[in-house]
Protein backbone atom coordinates (compact mmCIF):
# COMPACT_ATOMS: atom_id res chain seq x y z
CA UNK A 1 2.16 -11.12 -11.82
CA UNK A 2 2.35 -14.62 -11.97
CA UNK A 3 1.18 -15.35 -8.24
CA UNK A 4 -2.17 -12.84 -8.75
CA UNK A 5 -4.57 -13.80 -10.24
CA UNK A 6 -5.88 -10.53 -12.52
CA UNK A 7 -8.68 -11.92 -14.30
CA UNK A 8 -10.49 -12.48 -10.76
CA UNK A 9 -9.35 -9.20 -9.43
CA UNK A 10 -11.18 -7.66 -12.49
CA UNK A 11 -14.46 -9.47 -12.06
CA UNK A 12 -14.20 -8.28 -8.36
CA UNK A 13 -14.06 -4.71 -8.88
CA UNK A 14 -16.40 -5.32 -11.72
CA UNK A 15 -18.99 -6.42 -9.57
CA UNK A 16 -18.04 -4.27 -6.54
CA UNK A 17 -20.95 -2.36 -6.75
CA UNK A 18 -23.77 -5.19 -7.95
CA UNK A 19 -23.47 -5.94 -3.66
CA UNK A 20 -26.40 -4.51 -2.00
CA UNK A 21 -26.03 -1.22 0.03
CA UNK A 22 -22.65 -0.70 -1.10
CA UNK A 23 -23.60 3.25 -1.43
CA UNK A 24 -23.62 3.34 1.65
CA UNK A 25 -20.59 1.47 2.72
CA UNK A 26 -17.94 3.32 5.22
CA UNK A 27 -14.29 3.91 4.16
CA UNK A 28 -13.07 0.98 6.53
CA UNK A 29 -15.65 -1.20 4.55
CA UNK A 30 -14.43 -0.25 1.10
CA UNK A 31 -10.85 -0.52 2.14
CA UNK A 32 -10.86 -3.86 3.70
CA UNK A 33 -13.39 -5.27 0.65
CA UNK A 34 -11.09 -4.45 -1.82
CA UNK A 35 -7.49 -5.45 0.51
CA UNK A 36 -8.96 -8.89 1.02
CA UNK A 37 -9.53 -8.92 -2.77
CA UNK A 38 -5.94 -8.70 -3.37
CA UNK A 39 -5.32 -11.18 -0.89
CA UNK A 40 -7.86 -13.89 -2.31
CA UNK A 41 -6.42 -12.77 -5.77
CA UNK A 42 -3.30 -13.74 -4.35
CA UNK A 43 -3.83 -16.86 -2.95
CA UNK A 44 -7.61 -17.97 -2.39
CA UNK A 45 -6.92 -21.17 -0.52
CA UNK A 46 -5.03 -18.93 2.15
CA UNK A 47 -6.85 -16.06 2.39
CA UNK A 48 -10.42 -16.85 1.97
CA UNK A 49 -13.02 -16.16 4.86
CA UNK A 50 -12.35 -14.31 8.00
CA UNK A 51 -9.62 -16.82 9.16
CA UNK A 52 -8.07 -16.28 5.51
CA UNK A 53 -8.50 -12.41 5.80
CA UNK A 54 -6.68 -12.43 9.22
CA UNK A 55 -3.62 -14.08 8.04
CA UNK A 56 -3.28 -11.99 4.95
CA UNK A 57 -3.45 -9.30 6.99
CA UNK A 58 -0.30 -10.11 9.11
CA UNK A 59 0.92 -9.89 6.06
CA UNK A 60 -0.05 -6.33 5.28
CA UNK A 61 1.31 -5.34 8.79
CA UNK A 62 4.45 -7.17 7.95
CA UNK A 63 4.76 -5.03 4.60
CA UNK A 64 4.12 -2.26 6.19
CA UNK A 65 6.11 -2.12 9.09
CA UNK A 66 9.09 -2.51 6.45
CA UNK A 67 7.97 0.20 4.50
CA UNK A 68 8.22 2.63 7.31
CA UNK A 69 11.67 1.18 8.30
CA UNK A 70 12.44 2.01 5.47
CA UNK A 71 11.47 5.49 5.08
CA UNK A 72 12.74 6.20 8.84
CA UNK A 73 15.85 4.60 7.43
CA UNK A 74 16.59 6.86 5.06
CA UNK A 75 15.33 9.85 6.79
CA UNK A 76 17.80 9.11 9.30
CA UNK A 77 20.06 9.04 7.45
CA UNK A 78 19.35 12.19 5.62
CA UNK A 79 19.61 11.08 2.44
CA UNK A 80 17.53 11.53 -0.81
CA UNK A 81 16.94 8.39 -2.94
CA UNK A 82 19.71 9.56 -5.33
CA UNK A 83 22.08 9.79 -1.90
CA UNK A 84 23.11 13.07 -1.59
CA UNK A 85 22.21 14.48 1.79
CA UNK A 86 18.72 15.87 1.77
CA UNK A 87 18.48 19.74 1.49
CA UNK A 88 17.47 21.45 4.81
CA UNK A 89 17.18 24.95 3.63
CA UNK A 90 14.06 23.84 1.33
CA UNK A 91 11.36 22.59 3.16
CA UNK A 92 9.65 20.89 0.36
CA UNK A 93 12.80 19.03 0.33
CA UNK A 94 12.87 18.06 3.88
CA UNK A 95 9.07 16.92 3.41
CA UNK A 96 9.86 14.59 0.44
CA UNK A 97 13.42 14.09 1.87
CA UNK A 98 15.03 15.49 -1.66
CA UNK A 99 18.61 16.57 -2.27
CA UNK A 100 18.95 20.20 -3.56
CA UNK A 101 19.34 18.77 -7.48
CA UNK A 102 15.88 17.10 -7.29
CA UNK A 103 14.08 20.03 -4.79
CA UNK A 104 12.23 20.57 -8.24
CA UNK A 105 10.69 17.02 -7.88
CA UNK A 106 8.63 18.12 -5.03
């Protein structure tokens, strides 16, 4: 946690709803508020303003397109994360791409 700043993450969400109209804010709004939080938390000089917000948002796109790599990954492969092949007679299994010995996780 040493490259986020907490403390000013706090006082964010602390003060989230002192902005005017925020009741009546849509999901997109909420959701990007609080993303370019993190990212301003993270590194203010970068990410501050709309220029700021852009580039951290590469970054989410970055983070995200390896996140789904690597959940295609692995569902290609067929494998749960302990690496036994994921059981295909339980669909809860297929869904949450568990082995038989963890179909109880689902």
């Amino acid at each position: 946690m040493k490259n986020f700043d907490l403390k000013k993450f706090k006082d964010f969400v602390d003060t989230y709803d002192s902005q005017r109209g925020h009741e009546d804010y849509e999901v997109r709004t909420i959701i990007d508020d609080f993303l370019y939080g993190i990212g301003i938390c993270l590194n203010e000089d970068e990410y501050k303003n709309a220029d700021g917000y852009q580039k951290f948002q590469e970054v989410l796109r970055e983070h995200l397109k390896m996140k789904v790599n690597d959940t295609l990954q692995d569902e290609k492969h067929g494998t749960c994360w302990c690496g036994q092949s994921i059981d295909l007679t339980n669909l809860d299994c297929v869904e949450f791409a568990l082995c038989k010995d963890h179909a109880s996780d689902a």
